[in-house]
Protein backbone atom coordinates (compact mmCIF):
# COMPACT_ATOMS: atom_id res chain seq x y z
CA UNK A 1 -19.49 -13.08 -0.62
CA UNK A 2 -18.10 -10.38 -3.04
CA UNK A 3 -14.30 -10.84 -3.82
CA UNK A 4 -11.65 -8.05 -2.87
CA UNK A 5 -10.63 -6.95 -6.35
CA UNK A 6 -7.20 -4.69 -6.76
CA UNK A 7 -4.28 -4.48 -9.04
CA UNK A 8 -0.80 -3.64 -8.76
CA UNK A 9 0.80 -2.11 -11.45
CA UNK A 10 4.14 -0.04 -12.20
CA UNK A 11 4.68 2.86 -10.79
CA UNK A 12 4.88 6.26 -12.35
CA UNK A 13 5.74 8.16 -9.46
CA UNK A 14 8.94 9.85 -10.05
CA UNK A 15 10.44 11.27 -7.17
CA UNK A 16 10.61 7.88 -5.26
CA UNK A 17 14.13 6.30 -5.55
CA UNK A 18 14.07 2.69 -6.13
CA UNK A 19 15.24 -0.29 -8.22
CA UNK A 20 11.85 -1.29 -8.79
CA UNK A 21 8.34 0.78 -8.04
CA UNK A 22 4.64 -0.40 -7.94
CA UNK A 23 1.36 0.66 -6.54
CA UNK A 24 -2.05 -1.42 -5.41
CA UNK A 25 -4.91 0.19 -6.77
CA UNK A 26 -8.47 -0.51 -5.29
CA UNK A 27 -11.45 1.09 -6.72
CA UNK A 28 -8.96 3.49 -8.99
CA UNK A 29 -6.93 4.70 -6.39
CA UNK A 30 -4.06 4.32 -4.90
CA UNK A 31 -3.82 2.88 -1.62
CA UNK A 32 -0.41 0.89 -1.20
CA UNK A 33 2.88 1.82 -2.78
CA UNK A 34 5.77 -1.01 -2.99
CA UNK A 35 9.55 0.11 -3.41
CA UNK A 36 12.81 -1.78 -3.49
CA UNK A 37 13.76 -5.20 -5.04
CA UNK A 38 13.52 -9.15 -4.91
CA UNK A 39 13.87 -9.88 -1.55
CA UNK A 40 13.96 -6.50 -0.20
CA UNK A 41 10.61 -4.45 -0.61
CA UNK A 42 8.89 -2.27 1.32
CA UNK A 43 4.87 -1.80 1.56
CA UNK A 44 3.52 1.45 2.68
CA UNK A 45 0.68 3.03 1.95
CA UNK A 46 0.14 6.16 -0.09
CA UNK A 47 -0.26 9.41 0.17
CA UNK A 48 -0.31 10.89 -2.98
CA UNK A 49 -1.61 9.74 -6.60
CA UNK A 50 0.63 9.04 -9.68
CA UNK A 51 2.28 11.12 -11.81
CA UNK A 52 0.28 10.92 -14.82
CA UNK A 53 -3.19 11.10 -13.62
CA UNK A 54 -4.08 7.42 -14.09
CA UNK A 55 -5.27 7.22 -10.62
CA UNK A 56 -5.70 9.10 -7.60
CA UNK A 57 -4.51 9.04 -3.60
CA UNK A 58 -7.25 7.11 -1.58
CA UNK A 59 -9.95 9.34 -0.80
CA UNK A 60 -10.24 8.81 3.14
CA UNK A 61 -6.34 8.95 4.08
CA UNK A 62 -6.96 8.65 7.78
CA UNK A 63 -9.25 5.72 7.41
CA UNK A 64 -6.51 3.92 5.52
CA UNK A 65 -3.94 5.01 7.71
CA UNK A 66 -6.08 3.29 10.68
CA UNK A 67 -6.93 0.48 8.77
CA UNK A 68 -3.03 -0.07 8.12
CA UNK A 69 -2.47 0.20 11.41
CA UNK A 70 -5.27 -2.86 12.60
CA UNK A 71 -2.97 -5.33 10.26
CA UNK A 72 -1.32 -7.80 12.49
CA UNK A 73 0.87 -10.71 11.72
CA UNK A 74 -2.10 -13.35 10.18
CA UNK A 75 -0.24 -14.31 7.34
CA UNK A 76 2.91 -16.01 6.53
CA UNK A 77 4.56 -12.07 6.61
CA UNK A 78 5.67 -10.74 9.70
CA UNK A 79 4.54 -7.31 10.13
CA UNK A 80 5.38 -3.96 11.75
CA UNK A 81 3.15 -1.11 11.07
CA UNK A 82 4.58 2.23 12.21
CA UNK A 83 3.25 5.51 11.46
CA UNK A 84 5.69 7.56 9.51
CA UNK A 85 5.12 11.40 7.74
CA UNK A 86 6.11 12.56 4.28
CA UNK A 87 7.82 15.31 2.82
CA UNK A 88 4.33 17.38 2.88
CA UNK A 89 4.13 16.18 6.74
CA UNK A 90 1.23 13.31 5.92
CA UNK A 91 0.78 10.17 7.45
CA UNK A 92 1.61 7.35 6.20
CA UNK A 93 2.34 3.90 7.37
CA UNK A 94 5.38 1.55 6.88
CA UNK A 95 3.49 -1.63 7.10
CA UNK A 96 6.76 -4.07 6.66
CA UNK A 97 9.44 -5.17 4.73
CA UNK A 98 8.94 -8.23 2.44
CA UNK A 99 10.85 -10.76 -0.20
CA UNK A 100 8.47 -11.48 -3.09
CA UNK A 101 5.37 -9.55 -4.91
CA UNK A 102 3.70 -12.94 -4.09
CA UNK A 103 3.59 -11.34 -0.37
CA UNK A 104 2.30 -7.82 -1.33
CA UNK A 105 -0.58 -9.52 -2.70
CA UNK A 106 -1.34 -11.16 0.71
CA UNK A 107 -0.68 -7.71 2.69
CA UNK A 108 -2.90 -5.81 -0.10
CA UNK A 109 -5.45 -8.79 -0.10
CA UNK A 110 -5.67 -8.66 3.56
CA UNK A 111 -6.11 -4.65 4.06
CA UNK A 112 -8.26 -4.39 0.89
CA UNK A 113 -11.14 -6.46 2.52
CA UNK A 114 -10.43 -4.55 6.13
CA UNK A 115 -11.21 -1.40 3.99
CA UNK A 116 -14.40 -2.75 2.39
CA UNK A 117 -15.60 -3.85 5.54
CA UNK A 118 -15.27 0.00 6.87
CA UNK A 119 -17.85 0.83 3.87
């Protein structure tokens, strides 16, 4: 069985106010962003790339919008996923509001394989 491979890095993304910023990246783009701090940060998922080029917005927005949307509460996070739009009007969804990076893997982990089983 192939593994789900992503990384979450830093954030470049400058218009996003927030103690702390990161991004999971699957397959070179972007498909989650993380803001706030220890014990207070929220997953969404993205709509636009980073600043600097490194990597791009996901390629099939509505598919990842819909596949946010299908994660339910399987894991030790409780989850709410509500669609939400951004300054440009896009969708995006706030999945939930977590305490640790250690649970953004699990959330990213979990929709990452959801998206490769869509391929």
């Amino acid at each position: 069985m192939k593994q789900a491979i992503f990384d979450i890095r830093k954030s470049d993304k400058s218009c996003l106010e927030a103690v702390e910023k990161y991004v999971v990246v699957y397959q070179g783009q972007v498909v989650l962003r993380i803001l706030g701090e220890e014990m207070s940060y929220e997953i969404m998922t993205a709509t636009v790339g980073e600043d600097f080029g490194t990597v791009n917005a996901y390629e099939h927005p509505q598919i990842l919008v819909d596949t946010a949307m299908t994660l339910a509460n399987s894991f030790e996070v409780e989850l709410a996923p509500r669609v939400c739009r951004d300054y440009d009007g896009r969708e995006y969804v706030k999945i939930c509001e977590v305490h640790y990076l250690s649970d953004v893997y699990r959330v990213a982990h979990t929709l990452v394989k959801k998206l490769e089983a869509r391929r």
